[in-house]
Protein backbone atom coordinates (compact mmCIF):
# COMPACT_ATOMS: atom_id res chain seq x y z
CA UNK A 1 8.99 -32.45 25.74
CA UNK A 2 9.29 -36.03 26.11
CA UNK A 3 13.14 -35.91 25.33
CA UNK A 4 12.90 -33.26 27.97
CA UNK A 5 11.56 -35.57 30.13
CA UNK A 6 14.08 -38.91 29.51
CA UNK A 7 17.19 -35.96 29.68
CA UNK A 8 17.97 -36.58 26.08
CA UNK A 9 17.43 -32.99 25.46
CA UNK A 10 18.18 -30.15 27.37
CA UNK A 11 16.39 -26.50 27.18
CA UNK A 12 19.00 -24.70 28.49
CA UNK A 13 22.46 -25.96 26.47
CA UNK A 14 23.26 -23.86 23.30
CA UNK A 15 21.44 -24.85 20.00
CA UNK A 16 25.15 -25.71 18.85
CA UNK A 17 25.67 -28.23 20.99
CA UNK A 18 22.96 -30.62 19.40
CA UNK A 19 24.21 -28.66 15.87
CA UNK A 20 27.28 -27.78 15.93
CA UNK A 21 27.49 -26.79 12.31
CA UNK A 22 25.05 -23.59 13.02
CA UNK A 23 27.20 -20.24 12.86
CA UNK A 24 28.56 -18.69 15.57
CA UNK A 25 25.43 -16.16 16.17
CA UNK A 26 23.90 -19.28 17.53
CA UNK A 27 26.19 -19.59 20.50
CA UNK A 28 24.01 -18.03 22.85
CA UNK A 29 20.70 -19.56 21.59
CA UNK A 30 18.83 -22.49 23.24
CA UNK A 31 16.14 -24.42 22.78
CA UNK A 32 13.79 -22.51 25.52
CA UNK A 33 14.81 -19.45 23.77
CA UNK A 34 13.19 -20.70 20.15
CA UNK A 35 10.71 -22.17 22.57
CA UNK A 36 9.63 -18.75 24.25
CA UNK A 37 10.04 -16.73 21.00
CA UNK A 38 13.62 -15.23 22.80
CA UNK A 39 15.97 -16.21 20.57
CA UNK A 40 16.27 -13.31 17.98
CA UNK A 41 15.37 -15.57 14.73
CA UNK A 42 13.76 -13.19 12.24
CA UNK A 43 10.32 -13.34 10.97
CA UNK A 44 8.99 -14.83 7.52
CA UNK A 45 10.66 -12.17 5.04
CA UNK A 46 7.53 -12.31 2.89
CA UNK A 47 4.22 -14.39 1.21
CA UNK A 48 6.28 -16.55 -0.06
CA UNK A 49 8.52 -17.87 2.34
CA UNK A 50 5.33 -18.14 4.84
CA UNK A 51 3.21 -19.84 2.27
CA UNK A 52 6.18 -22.07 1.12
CA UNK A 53 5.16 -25.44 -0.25
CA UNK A 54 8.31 -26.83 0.07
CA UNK A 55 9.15 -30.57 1.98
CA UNK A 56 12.41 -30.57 3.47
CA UNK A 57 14.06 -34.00 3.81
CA UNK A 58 15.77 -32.51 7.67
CA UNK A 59 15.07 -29.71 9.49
CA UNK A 60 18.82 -29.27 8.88
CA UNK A 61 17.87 -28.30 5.26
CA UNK A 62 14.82 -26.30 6.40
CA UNK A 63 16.80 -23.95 8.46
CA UNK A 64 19.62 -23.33 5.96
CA UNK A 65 16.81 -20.41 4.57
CA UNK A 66 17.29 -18.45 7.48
CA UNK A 67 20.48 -19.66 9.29
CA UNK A 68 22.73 -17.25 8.09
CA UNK A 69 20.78 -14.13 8.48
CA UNK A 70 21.77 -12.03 11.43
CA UNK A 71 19.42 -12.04 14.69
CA UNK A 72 17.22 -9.56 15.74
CA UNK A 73 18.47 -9.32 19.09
CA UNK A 74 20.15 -10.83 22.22
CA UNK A 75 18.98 -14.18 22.34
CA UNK A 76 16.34 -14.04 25.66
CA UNK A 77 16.60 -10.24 26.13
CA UNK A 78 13.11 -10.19 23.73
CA UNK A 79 10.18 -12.07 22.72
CA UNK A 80 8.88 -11.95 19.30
CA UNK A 81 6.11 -13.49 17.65
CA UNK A 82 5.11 -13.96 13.71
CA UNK A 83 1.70 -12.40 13.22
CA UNK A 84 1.35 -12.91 9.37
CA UNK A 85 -1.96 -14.46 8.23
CA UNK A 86 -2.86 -15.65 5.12
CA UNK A 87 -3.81 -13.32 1.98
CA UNK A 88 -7.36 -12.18 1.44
C-alpha cells in the first residue's frame, strides 16, 4: 500500500499494464481484484502445490504455475477464498 500511497501503483489499471507479458485472460484483472479475492485465479490444485517448498527468484517465475490456467470467473463479479489447511 505504500506504492499506493506515492501513485507508483495503481489498484484499478489492468494487471497487464505493470506485466504485460501475462495472457490475455488477464486483461480485465487488477490489482484490487487479486486484492479482494475478485479476480477469478483458481485455488491450490492440491497438497502439493499448497505445501510447495519451492523459492522463486521473481514472482514472475512464481506465477508461471498458474498463469496459463483459465479463470474461474469474471474478474470482480465473485469473491473466492482458499480454505485448505494443512494435513493431519
Amino acid at each position: 500500500m505504500d506504492l499506493v500511497q506515492s501513485d507508483r501503483l495503481k489498484l484499478d489499471v489492468p494487471l497487464k499494464s505493470y506485466s504485460p507479458e501475462l495472457p490475455a485472460v488477464y486483461d480485465k484483472v487488477t490489482i484490487r481484484h487479486l486484492l479482494t479475492h475478485q479476480a477469478g485465479v483458481r485455488d491450490y490444485r492440491n497438497d502439493d502445490e499448497v505445501f510447495n517448498a519451492v523459492h522463486y527468484p521473481t514472482s514472475r517465475d512464481a506465477i508461471k504455475t498458474f498463469v496459463n490456467d483459465p479463470l474461474l470467473f469474471e474478474p470482480g463479479t465473485k469473491m473466492a477464498i482458499s480454505v485448505r489447511s494443512a494435513p493431519s
